[in-house]
N, C-alpha and C. Protein backbone atom coordinates (compact mmCIF):
# COMPACT_ATOMS: atom_id res chain seq x y z
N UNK A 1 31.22 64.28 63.68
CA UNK A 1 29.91 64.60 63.16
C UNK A 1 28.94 64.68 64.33
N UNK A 2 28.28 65.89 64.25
CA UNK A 2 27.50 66.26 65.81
C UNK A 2 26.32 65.26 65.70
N UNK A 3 25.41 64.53 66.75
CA UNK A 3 23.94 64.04 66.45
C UNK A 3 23.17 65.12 65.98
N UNK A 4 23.07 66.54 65.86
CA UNK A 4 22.50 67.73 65.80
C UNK A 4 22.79 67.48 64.07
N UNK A 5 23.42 67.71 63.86
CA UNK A 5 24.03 67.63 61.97
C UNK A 5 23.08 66.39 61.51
N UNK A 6 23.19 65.07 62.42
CA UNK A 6 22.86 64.09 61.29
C UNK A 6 21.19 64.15 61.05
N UNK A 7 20.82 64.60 62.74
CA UNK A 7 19.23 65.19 62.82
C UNK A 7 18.51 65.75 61.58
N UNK A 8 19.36 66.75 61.49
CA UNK A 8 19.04 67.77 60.66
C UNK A 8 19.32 66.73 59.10
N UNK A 9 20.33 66.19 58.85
CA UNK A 9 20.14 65.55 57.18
C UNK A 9 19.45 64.89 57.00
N UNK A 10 18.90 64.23 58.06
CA UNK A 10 17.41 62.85 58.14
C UNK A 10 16.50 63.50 58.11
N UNK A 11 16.26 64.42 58.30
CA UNK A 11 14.70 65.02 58.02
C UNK A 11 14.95 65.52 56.92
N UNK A 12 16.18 66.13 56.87
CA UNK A 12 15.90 66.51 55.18
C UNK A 12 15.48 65.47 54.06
N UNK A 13 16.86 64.64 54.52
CA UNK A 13 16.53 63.59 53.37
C UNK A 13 14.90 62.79 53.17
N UNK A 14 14.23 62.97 54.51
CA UNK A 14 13.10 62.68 54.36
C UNK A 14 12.07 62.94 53.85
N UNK A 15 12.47 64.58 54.16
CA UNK A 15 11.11 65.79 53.18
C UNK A 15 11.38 65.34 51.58
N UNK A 16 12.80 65.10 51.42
CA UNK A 16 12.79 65.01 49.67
C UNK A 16 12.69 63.82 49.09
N UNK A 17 12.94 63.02 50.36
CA UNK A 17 12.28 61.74 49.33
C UNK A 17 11.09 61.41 49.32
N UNK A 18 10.30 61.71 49.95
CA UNK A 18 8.62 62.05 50.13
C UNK A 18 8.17 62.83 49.12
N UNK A 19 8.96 64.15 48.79
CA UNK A 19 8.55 64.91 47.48
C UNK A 19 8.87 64.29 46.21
N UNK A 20 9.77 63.92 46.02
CA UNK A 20 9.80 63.27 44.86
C UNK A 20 9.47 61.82 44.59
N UNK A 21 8.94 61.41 45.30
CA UNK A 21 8.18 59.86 45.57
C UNK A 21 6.67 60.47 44.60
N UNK A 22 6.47 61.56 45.79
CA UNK A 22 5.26 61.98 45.62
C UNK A 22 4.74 62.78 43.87
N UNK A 23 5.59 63.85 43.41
CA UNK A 23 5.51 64.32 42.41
C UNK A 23 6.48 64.36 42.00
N UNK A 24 7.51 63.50 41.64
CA UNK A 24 8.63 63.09 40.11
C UNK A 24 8.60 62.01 39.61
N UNK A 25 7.95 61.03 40.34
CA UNK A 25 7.67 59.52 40.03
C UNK A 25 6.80 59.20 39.31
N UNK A 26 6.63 58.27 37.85
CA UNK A 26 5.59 58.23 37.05
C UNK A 26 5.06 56.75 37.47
N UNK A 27 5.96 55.71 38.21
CA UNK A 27 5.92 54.43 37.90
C UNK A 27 4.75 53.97 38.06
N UNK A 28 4.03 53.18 37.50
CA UNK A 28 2.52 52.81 38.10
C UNK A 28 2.28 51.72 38.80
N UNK A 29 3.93 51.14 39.33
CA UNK A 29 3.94 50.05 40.44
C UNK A 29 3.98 51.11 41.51
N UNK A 30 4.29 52.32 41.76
CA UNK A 30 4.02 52.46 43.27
C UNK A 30 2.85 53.31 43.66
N UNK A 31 2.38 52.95 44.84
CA UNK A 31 1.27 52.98 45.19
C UNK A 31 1.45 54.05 46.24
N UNK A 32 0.35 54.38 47.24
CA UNK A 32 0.17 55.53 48.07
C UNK A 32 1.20 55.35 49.05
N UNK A 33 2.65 56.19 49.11
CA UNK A 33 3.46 55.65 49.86
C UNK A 33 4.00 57.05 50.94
N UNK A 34 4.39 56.30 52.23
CA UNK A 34 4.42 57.90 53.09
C UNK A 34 5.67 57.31 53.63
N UNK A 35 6.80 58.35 53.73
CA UNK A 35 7.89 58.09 54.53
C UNK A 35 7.93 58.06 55.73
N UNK A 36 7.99 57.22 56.55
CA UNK A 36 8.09 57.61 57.88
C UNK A 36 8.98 57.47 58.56
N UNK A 37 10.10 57.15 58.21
CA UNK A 37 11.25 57.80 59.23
C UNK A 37 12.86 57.33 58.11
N UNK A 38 13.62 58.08 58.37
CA UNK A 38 15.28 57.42 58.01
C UNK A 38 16.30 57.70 58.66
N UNK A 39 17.40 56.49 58.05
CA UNK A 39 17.84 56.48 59.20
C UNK A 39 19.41 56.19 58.39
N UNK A 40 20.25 57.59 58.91
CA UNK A 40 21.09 58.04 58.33
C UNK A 40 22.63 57.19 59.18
N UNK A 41 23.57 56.51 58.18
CA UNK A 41 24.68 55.23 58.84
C UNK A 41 25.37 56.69 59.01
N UNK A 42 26.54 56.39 60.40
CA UNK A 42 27.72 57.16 60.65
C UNK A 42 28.42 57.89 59.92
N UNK A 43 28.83 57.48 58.65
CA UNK A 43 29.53 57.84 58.07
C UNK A 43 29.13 58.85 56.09
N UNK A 44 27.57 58.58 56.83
CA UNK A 44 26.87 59.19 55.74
C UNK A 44 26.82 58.73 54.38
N UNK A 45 27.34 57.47 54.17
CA UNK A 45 27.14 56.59 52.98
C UNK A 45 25.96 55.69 52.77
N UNK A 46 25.17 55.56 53.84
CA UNK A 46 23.93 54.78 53.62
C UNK A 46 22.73 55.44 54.31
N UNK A 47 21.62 55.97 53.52
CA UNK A 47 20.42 55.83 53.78
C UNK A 47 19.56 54.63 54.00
N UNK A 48 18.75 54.85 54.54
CA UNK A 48 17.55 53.37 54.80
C UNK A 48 15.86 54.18 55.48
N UNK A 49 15.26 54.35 54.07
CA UNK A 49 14.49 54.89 54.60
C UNK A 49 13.23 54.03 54.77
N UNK A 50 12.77 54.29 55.71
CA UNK A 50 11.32 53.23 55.97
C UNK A 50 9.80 54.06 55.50
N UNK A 51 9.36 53.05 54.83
CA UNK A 51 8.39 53.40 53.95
C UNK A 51 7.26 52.19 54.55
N UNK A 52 5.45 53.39 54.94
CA UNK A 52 4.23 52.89 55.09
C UNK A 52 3.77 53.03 54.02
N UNK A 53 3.15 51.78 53.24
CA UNK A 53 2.51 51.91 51.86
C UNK A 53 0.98 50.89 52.05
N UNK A 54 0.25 51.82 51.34
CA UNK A 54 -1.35 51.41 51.63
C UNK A 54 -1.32 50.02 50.60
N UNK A 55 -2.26 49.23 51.58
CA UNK A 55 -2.58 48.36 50.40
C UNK A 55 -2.20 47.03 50.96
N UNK A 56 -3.09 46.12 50.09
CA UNK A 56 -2.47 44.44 50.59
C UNK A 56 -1.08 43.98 50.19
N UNK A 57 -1.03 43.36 50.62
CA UNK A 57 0.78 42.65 50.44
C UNK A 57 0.99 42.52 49.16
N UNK A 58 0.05 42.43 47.89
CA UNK A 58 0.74 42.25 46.61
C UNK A 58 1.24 43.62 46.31
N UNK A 59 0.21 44.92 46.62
CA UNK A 59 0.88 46.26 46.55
C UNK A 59 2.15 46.73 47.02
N UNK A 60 2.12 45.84 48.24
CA UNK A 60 3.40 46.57 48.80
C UNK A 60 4.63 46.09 48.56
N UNK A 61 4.45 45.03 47.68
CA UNK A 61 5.88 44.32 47.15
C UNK A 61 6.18 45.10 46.15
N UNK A 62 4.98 45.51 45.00
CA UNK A 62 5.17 45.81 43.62
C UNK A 62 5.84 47.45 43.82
N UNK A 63 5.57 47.70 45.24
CA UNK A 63 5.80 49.08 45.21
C UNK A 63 7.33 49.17 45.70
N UNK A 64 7.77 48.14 46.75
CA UNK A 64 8.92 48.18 47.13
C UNK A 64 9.81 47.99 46.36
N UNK A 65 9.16 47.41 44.58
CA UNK A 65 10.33 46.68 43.22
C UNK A 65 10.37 47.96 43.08
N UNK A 66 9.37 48.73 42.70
CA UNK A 66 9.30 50.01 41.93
C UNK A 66 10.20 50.55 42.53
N UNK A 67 10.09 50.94 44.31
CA UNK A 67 11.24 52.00 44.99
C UNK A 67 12.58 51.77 44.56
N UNK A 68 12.91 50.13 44.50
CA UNK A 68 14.22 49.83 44.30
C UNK A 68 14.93 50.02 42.92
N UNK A 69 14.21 49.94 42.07
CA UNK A 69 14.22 49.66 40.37
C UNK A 69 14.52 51.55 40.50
N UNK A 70 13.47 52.17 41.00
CA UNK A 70 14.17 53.75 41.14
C UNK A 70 15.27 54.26 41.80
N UNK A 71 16.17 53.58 43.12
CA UNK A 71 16.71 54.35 43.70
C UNK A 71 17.91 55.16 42.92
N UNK A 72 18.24 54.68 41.50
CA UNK A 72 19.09 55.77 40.83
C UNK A 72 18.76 56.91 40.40
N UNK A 73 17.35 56.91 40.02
CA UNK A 73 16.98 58.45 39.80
C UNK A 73 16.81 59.13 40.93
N UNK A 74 16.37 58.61 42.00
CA UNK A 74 16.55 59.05 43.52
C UNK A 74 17.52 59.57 44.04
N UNK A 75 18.94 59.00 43.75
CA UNK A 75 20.03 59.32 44.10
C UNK A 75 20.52 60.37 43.19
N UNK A 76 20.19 60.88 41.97
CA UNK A 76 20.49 61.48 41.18
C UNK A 76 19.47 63.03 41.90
N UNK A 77 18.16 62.80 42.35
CA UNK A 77 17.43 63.93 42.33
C UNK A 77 17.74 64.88 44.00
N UNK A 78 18.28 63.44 44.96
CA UNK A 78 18.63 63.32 46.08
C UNK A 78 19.94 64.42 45.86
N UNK A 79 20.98 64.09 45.15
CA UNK A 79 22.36 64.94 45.07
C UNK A 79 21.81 66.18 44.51
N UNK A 80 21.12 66.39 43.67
CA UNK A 80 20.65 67.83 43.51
C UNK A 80 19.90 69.04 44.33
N UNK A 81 19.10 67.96 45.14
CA UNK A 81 18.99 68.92 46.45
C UNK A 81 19.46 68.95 47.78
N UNK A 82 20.05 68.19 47.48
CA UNK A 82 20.93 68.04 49.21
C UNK A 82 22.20 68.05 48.56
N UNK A 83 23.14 69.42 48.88
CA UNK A 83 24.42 69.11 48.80
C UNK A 83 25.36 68.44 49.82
N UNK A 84 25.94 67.57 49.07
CA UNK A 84 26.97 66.78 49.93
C UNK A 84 27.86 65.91 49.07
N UNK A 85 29.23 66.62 49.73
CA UNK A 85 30.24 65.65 49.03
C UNK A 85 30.28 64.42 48.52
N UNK A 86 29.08 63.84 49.02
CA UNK A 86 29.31 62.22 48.23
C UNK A 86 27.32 61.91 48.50
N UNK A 87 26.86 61.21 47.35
CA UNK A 87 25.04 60.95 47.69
C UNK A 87 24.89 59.11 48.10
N UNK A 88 24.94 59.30 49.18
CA UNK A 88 24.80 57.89 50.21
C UNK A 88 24.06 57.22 48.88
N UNK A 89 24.74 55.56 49.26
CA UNK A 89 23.60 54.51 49.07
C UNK A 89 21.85 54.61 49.54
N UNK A 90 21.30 54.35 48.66
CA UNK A 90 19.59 54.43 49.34
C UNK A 90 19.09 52.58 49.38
N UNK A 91 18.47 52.80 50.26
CA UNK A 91 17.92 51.45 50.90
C UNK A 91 16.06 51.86 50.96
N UNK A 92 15.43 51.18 51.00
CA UNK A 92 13.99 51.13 51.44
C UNK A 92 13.50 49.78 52.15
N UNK A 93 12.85 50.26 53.14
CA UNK A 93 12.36 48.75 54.03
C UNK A 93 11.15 49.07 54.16
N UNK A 94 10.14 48.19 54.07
CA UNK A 94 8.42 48.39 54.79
C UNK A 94 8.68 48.90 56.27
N UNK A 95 8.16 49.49 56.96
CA UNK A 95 7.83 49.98 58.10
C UNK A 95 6.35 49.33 58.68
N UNK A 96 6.70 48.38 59.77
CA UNK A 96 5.66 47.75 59.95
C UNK A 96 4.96 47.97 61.18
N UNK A 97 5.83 49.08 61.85
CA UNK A 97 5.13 49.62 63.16
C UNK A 97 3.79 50.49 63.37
N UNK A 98 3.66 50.83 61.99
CA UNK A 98 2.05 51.50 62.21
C UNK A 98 0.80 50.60 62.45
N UNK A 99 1.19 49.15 61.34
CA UNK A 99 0.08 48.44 61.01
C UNK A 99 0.20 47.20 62.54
């Protein structure tokens, strides 16, 4: 698997989980949330995408339940636009390097 290939699926996977964070999600635990980076395992079974979310620490928990409580419809909306033989595990972590 080239670094050029996995380049290219991490940004993808990034644009779409940003879009559908952004407009497929109804939950009203998550809050203003921006992807900022992921980070795709060797073997293409695990995502881990890191997520900046506005707001004091009670927001950003309620939002990180919400991400998690979603990652099946994620993974479901994830395999529909990204083809690939198998739709990695999804992970979400706070990203704490901005703040």
């Amino acid at each position: 698997m080239g670094k050029l290939r996995v380049a290219r699926l991490e940004e993808a996977f990034k644009q779409e989980i940003s879009d559908i964070i952004q407009h497929e999600m109804k939950d009203p635990r998550i809050g203003f949330v921006s992807v900022t980076r992921v980070a795709l395992s060797g073997d293409l079974h695990h995502v881990t995408a890191y997520v900046s979310i506005l707001g004091d620490e009670e927001a950003k928990k309620s939002t990180l339940v919400g991400l998690a409580r979603a990652t099946g419809f994620l993974r479901s909306e994830l395999s529909r636009r990204i083809r690939l033989r198998y739709t990695p595990e999804l992970t979400f972590k706070l990203d704490e390097s901005i703040a």
